[in-house]
Protein backbone atom coordinates (compact mmCIF):
# COMPACT_ATOMS: atom_id res chain seq x y z
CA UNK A 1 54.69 59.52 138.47
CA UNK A 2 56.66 62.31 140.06
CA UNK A 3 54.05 64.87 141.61
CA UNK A 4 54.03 68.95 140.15
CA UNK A 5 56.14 71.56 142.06
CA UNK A 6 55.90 74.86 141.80
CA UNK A 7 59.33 75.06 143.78
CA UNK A 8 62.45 73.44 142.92
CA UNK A 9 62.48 69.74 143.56
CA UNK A 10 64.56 66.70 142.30
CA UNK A 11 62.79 64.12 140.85
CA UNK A 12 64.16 60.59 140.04
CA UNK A 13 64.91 59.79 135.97
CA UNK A 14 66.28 56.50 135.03
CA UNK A 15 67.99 56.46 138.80
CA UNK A 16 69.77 59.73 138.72
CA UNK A 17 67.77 62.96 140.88
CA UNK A 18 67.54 65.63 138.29
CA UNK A 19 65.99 69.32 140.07
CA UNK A 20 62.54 70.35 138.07
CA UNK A 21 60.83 73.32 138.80
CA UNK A 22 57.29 73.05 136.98
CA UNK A 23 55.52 76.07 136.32
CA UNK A 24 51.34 75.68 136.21
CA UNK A 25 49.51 72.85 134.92
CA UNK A 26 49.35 70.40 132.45
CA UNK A 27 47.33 67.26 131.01
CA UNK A 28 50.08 64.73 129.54
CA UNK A 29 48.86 66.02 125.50
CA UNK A 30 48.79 70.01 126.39
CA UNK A 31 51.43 72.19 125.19
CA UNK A 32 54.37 72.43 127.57
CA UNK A 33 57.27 74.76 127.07
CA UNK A 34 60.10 72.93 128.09
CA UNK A 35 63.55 75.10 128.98
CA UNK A 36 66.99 73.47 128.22
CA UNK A 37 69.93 75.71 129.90
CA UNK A 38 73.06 76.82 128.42
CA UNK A 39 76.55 74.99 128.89
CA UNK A 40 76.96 76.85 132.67
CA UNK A 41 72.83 77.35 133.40
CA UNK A 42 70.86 75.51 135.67
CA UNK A 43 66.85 75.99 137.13
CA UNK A 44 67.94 79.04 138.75
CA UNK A 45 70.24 80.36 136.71
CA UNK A 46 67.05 81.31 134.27
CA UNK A 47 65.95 83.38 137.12
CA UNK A 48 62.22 84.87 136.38
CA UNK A 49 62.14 84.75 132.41
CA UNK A 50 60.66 81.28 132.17
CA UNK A 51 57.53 82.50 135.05
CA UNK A 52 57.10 85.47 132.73
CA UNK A 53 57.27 83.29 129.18
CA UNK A 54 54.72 80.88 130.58
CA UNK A 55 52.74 83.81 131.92
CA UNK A 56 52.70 85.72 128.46
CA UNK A 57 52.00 82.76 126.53
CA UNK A 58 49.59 81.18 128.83
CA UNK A 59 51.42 77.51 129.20
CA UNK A 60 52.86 75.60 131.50
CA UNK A 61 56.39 74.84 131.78
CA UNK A 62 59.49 72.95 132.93
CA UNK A 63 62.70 74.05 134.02
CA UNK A 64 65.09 71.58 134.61
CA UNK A 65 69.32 71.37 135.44
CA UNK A 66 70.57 69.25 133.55
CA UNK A 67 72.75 66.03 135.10
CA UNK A 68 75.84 67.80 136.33
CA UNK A 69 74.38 71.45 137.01
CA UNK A 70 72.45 72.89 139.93
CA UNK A 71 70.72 70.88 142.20
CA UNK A 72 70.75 67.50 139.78
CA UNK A 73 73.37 64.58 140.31
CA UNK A 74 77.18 64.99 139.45
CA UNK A 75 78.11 63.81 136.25
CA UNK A 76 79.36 60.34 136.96
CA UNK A 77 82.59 60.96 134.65
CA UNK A 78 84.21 62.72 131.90
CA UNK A 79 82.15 64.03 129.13
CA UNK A 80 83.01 62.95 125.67
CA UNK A 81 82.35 65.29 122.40
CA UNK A 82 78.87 63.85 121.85
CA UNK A 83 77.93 65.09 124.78
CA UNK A 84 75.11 66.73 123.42
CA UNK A 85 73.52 64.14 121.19
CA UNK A 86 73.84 61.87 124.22
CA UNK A 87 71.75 64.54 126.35
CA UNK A 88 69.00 64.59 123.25
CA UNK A 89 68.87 61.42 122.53
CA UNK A 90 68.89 59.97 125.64
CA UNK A 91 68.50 62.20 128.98
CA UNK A 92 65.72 64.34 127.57
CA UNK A 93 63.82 61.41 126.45
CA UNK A 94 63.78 60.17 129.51
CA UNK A 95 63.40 63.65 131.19
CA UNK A 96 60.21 64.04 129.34
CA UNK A 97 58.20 60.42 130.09
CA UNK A 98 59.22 61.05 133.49
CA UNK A 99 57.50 63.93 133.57
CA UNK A 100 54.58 63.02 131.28
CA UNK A 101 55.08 65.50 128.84
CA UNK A 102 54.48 63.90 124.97
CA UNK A 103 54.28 66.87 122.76
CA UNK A 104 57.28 69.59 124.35
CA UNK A 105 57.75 72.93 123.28
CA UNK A 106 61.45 73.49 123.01
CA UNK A 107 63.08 76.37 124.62
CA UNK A 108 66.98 76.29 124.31
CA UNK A 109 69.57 78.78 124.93
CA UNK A 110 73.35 77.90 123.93
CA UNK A 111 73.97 74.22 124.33
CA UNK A 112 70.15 74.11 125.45
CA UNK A 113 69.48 75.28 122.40
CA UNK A 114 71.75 72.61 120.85
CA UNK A 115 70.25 69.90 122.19
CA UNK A 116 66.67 71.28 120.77
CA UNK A 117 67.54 71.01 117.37
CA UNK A 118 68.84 67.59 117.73
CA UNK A 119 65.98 66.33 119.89
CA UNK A 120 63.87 67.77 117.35
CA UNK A 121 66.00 66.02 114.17
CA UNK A 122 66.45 62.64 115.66
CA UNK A 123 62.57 62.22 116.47
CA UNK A 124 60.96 64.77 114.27
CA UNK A 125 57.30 63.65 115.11
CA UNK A 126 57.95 64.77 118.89
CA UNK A 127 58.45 68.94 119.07
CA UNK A 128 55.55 70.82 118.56
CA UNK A 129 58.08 73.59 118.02
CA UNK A 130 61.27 74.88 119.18
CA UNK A 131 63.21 78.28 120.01
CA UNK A 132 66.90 78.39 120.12
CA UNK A 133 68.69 81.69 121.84
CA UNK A 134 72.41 81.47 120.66
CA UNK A 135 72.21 78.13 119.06
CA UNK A 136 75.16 76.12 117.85
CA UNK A 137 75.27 74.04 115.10
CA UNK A 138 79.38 74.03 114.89
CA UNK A 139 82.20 75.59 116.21
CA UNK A 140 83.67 78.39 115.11
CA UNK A 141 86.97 79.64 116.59
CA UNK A 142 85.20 83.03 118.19
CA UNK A 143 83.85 80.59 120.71
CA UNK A 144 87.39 78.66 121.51
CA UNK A 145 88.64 81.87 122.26
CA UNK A 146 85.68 83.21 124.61
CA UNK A 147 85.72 79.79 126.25
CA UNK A 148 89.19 79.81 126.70
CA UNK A 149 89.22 83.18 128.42
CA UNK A 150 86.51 81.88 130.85
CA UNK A 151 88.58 78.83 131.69
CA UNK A 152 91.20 81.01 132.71
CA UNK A 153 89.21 83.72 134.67
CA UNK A 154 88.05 80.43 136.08
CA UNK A 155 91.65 80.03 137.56
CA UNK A 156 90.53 82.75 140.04
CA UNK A 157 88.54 82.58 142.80
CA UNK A 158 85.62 85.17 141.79
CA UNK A 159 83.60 83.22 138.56
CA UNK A 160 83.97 80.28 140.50
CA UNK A 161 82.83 81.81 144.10
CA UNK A 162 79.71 83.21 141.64
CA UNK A 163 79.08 79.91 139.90
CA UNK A 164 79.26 77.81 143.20
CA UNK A 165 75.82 79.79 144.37
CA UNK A 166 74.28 77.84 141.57
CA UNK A 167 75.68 74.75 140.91
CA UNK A 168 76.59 71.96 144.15
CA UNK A 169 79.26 70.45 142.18
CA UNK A 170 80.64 73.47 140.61
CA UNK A 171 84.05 72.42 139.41
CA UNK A 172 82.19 69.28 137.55
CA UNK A 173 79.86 71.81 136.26
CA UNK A 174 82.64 74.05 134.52
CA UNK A 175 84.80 71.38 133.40
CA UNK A 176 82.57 69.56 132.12
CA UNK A 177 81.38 72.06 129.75
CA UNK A 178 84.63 73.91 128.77
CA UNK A 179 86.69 70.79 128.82
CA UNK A 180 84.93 69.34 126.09
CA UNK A 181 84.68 72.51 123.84
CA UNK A 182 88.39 72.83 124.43
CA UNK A 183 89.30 69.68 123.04
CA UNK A 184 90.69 68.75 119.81
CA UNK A 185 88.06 65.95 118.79
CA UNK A 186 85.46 68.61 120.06
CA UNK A 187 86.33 70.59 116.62
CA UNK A 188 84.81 68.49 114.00
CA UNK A 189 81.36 68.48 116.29
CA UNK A 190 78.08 69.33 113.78
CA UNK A 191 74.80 68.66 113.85
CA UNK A 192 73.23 70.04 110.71
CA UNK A 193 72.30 67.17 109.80
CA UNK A 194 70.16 66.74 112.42
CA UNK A 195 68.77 70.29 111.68
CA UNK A 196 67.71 68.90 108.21
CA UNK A 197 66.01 66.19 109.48
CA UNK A 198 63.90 68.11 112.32
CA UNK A 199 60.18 68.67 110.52
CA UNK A 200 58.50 71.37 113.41
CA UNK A 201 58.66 74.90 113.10
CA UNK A 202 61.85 76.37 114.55
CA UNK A 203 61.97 80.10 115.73
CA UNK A 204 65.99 81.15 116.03
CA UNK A 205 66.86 84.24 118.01
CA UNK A 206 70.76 85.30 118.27
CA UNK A 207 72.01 88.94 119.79
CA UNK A 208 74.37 90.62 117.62
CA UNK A 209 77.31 90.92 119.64
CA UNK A 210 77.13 87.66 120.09
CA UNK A 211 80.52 86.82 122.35
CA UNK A 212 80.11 82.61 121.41
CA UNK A 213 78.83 82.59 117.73
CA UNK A 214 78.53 84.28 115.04
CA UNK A 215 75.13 84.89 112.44
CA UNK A 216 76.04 82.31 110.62
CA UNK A 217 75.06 80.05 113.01
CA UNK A 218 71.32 81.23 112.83
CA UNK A 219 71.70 81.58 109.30
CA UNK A 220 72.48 78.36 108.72
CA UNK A 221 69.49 76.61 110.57
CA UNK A 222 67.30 78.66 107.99
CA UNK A 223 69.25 77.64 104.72
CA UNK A 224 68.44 73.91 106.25
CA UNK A 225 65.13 74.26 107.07
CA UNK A 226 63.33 77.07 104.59
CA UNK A 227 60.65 78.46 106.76
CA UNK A 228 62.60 79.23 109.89
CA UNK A 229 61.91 82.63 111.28
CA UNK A 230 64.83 84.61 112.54
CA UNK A 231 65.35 87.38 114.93
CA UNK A 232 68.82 89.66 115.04
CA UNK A 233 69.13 91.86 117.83
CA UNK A 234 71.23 94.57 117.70
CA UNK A 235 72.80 95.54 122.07
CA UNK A 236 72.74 91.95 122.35
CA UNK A 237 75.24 89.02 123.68
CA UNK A 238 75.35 85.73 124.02
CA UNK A 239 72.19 85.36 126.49
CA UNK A 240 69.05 87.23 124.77
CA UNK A 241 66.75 86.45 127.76
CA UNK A 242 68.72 88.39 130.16
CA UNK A 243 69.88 91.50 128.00
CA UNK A 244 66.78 91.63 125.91
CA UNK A 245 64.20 89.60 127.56
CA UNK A 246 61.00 91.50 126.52
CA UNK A 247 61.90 91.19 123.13
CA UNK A 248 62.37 87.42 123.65
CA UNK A 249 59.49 87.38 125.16
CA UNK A 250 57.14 88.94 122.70
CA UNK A 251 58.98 87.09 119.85
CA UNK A 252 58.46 83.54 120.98
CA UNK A 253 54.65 84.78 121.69
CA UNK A 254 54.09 86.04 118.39
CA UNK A 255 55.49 83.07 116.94
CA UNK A 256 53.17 79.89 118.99
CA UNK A 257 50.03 82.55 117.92
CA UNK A 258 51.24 82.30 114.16
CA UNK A 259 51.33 78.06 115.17
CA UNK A 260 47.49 78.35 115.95
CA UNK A 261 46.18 75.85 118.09
């Protein structure tokens, strides 16, 4: 069993070190919200919004990098375009029992988010819930061109400098994110199905001005799964917990009330 932290610490799952930073306490059945990180996040990359989530809601929670970001292991190799089924099928399984955790509430943002909804599809009785900020559920060309503008802006030193505070194997990190998305088998990726499948109740938040998706991608989850609630904000990008974070915030709370207990 790997022992609580309330700082960041690396814990050992299925013989890779993965960093965990565990916010209050849990028995292995209570709720746990459960943040998955966008394509370039990590632990501290979510800087104070999952303390003041937990805090509002009154749960614990765990903030992990995921293998390849932060403080966890390099990726041992080249990412392939299921990249993301892999990590929900697999990683966060394993993630979860090695952390004791049976009933997870989902928080993802971007490919976090992702790899919520197709946690949630492939083992439906497992989620208590889940939020997605910014999910995707395909791509659409408005985020081949914003990742290809990163990518080169990457070519300089200055998003790299900024992304090396965060991330100990920074160039793995960025490549293996945009690489993927770049690619031409990456185009046909999808996982609607998987939304169909998922049974818990989703809550699907997406700013606006959105730089990586469109609506449609929100839209979409709720045409799968009737039910869904959606939030539109209007000032908003692509990451609603930093530009509107009280709104998040108050959201997400409003919606576990509505779950009961």
């Amino acid at each position: 069993m790997n022992p609580p932290a309330r700082e960041p610490c690396r814990i050992l799952v299925d013989g890779q070190r993965i960093e965990c930073r565990r916010i209050g306490d849990a028995g292995r059945s209570a709720p746990v919200i459960v943040f998955l990180h966008e394509g370039l996040g990590s632990v501290r990359m979510w800087r104070d919004f999952p303390d003041r989530l937990c805090a509002t809601a009154g749960l614990p929670g765990l903030v992990c990098s995921r293998l390849g970001y932060g403080a966890s292991d390099p990726l041992p190799g080249p990412r392939n375009a299921r990249f993301m089924h892999e990590e929900a099928t697999s990683a966060l399984p394993a993630l979860l029992r090695a952390c004791e955790i049976d009933r997870p509430i989902l928080f993802g943002h971007s490919d976090g988010a992702s790899i919520a909804l197709i946690h949630a599809g492939t083992f439906p009785e497992v989620a208590r819930a889940v939020i997605v900020l910014a999910p995707h559920l395909f791509v659409e060309p408005v985020c081949v061109t914003s990742i290809a503008a990163i990518s080169r802006d990457y070519a300089g030193p200055a998003l790299r400098e900024r992304l090396a505070r965060y991330h100990a194997d920074v160039d793995g990190a960025f490549h293996g994110w945009s690489d993927v998305w770049l690619s031409d088998e990456f185009a046909a990726w999808n996982i609607e199905d998987a939304v169909a499948a998922s049974r818990c109740p989703i809550l699907a938040i997406q700013g606006e001005d959105d730089q990586y998706g469109t609506m449609r991608q929100i839209e979409r989850i709720a045409e799968l799964r009737p039910g869904t609630r959606l939030a539109r904000l209007p000032g908003c990008r692509h990451s609603p917990q930093n530009d509107r974070p009280d709104e998040v915030i108050e959201l997400t709370c409003a919606f576990l009330r509505d779950l009961g207990p």
